[in-house]
Structure formats: structure tokens, C-alpha cells
C-alpha atoms as a PDB file:
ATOM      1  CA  UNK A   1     -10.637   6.049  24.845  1.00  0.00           C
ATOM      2  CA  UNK A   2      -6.911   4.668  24.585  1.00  0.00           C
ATOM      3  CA  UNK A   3      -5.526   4.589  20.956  1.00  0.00           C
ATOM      4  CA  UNK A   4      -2.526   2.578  20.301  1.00  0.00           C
ATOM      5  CA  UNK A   5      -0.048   2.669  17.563  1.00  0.00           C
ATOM      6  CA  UNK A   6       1.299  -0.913  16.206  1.00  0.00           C
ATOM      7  CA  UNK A   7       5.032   0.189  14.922  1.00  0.00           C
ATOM      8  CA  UNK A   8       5.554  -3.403  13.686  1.00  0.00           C
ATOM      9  CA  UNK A   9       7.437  -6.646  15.201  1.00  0.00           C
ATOM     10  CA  UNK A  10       4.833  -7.137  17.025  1.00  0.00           C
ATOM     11  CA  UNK A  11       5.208  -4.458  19.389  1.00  0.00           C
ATOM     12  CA  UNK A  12       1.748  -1.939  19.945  1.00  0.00           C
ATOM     13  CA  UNK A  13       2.274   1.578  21.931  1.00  0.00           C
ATOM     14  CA  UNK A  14      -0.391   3.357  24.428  1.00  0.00           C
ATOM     15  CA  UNK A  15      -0.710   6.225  22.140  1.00  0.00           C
ATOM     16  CA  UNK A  16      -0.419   8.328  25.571  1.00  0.00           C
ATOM     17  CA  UNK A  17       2.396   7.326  26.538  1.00  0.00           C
ATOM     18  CA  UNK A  18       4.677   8.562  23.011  1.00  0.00           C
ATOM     19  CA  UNK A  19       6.313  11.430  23.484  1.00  0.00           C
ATOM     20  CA  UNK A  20       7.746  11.856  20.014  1.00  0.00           C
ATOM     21  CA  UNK A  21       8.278   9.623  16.545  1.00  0.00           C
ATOM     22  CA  UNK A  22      11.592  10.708  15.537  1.00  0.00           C
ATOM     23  CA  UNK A  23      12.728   9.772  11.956  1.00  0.00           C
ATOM     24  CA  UNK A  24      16.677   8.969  10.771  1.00  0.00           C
ATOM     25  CA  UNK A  25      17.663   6.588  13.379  1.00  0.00           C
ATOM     26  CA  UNK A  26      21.265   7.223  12.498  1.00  0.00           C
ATOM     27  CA  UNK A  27      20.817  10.866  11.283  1.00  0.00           C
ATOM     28  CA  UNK A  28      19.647  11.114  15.592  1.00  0.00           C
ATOM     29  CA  UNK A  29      22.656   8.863  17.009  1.00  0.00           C
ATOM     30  CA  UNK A  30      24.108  11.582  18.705  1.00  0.00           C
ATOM     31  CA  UNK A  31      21.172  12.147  20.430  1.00  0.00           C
ATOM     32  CA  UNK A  32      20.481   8.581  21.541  1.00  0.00           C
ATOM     33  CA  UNK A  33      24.322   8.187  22.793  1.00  0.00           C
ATOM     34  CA  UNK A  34      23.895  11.634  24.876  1.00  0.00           C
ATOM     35  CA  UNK A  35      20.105  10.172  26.448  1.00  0.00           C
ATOM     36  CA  UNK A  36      21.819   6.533  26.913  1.00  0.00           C
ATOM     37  CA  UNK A  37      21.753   6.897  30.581  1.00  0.00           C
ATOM     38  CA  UNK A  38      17.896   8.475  30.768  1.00  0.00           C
ATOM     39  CA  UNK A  39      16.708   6.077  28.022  1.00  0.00           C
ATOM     40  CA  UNK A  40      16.303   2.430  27.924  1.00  0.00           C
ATOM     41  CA  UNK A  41      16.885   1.220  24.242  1.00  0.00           C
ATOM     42  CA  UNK A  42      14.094  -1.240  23.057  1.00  0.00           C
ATOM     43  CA  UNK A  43      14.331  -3.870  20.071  1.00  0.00           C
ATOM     44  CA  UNK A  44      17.132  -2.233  18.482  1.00  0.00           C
ATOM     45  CA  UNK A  45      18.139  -4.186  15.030  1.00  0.00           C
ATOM     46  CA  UNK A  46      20.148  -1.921  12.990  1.00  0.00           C
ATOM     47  CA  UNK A  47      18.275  -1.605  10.168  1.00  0.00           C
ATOM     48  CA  UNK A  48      15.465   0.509  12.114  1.00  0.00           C
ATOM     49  CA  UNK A  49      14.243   3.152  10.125  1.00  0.00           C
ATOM     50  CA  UNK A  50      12.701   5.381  12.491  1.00  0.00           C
ATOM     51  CA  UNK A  51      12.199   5.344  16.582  1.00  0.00           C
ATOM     52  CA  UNK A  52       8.991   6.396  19.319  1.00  0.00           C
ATOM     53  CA  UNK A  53      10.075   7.879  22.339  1.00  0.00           C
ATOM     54  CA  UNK A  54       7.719   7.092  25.324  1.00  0.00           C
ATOM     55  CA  UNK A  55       7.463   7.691  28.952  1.00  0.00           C
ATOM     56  CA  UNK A  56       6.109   4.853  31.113  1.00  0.00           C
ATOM     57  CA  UNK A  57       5.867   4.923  34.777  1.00  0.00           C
ATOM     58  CA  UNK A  58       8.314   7.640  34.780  1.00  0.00           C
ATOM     59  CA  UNK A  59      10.688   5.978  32.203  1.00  0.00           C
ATOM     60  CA  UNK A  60      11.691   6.909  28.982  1.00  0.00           C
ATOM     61  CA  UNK A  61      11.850   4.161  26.826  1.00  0.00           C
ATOM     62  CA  UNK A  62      12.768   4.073  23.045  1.00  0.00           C
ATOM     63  CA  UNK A  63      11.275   1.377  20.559  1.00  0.00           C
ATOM     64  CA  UNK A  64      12.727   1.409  17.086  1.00  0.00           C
ATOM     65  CA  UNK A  65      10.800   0.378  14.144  1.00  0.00           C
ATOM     66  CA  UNK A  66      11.393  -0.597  10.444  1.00  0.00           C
ATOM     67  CA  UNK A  67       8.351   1.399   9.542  1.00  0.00           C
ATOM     68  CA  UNK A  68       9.285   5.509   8.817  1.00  0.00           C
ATOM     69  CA  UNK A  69       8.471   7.789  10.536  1.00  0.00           C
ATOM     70  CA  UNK A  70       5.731   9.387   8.048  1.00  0.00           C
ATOM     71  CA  UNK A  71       3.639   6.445   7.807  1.00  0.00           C
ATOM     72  CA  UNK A  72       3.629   5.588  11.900  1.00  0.00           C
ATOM     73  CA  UNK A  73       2.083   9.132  11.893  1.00  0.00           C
ATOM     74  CA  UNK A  74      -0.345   8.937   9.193  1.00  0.00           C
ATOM     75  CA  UNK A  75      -1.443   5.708  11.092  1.00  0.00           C
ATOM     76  CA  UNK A  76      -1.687   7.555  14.117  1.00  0.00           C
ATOM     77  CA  UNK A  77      -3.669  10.249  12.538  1.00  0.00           C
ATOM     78  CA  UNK A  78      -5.932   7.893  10.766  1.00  0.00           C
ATOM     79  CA  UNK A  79      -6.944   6.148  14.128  1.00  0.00           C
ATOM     80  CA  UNK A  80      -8.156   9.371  16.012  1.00  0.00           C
ATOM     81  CA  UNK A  81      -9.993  10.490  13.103  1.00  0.00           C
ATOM     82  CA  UNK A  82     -11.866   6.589  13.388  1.00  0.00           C
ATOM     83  CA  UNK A  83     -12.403   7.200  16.696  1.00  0.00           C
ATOM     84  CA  UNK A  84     -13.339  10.989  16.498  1.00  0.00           C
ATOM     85  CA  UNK A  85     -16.043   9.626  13.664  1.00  0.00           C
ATOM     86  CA  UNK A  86     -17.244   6.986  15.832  1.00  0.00           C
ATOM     87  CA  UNK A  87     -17.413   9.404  18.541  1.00  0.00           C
ATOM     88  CA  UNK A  88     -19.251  12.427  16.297  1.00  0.00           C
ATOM     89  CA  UNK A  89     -21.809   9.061  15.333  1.00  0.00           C
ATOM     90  CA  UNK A  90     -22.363   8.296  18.839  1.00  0.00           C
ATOM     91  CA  UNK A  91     -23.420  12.033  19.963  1.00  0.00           C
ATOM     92  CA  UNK A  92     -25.619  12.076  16.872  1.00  0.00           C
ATOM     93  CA  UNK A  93     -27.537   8.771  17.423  1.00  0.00           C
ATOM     94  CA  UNK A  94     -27.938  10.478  21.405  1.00  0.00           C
ATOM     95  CA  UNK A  95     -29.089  13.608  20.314  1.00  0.00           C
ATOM     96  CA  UNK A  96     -31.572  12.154  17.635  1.00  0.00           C
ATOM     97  CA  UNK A  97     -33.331   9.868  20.760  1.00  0.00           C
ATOM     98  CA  UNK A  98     -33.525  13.434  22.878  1.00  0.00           C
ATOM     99  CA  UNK A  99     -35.701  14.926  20.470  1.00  0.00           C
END
């Protein structure tokens, strides 16, 4: 099942396709300005407070977001454990109609 992450502005991420929610946009400027050339900078505002790194069809791409970095993780965390629940719930309700 494909879990995506909304990181606001509209703008929802394939939850397989992030490589990495980085926090401190410009705490990490260095490392943007070194990737400029492998990375093509998304939605950029200037008063982003975090960024998701992602790899689609062999591109990295980089999405900034006004949401932090702890709470587009929690979200991402409280998804899969839906998900994992809904899953568990399914496997019970097959294993019950087994019997």
C-alpha cells in the first residue's frame, strides 16, 4: 500500500520516494549549494522551515515546507501505524472466517 506525506502548500509526497526530511533549511545551505547541480529545488519561499529529499525517476528533487521537520515525521509515523492497524484488522477478520 502507498503512503503519502502532505508537507503543506498543497504539495503530497509518495512516501517511497523520500529519501530524507532534513530540518534547518538554512542551518543545511551549504549542503543544498554543493547538491545544486544533482538536485532540482522545488517551491522554495524563504521562510521554509524544513525540506524532503526524494528520488523520482532517477531524480533527486527537494520540496521545502513550512511545517518542521519533527511534526512531518510524526505524521509519517502516525500513517503507517493506521495502515499497519488496518492491516493487523484485516488478517484478524481472515483468520477468524478460517476457523
Amino acid at each position: 500500500m502507498t503512503e503519502t506525506l502532505h508537507i503543506g502548500d498543497n504539495i503530497v509526497l509518495n512516501d517511497r520516494e523520500i529519501i530524507g526530511i532534513f530540518s534547518g533549511v538554512q542551518d543545511n545551505r551549504g549542503f543544498l549549494e554543493l547538491h545544486r547541480e544533482s538536485f532540482s529545488l522545488r517551491n522554495e519561499t524563504g521562510t521554509d522551515r524544513s525540506f524532503v529529499l526524494i528520488e523520482r525517476k532517477k531524480k533527486f528533487l527537494v520540496y521545502y515546507s513550512k511545517i518542521g521537520c519533527r511534526n512531518l515525521i510524526n505524521r509519517m509515523k502516525r500513517i503507517r501505524e493506521e495502515i499497519n492497524g488496518k492491516e493487523t484488522e484485516k488478517e484478524k477478520k481472515g483468520s477468524r472466517s478460517e476457523k
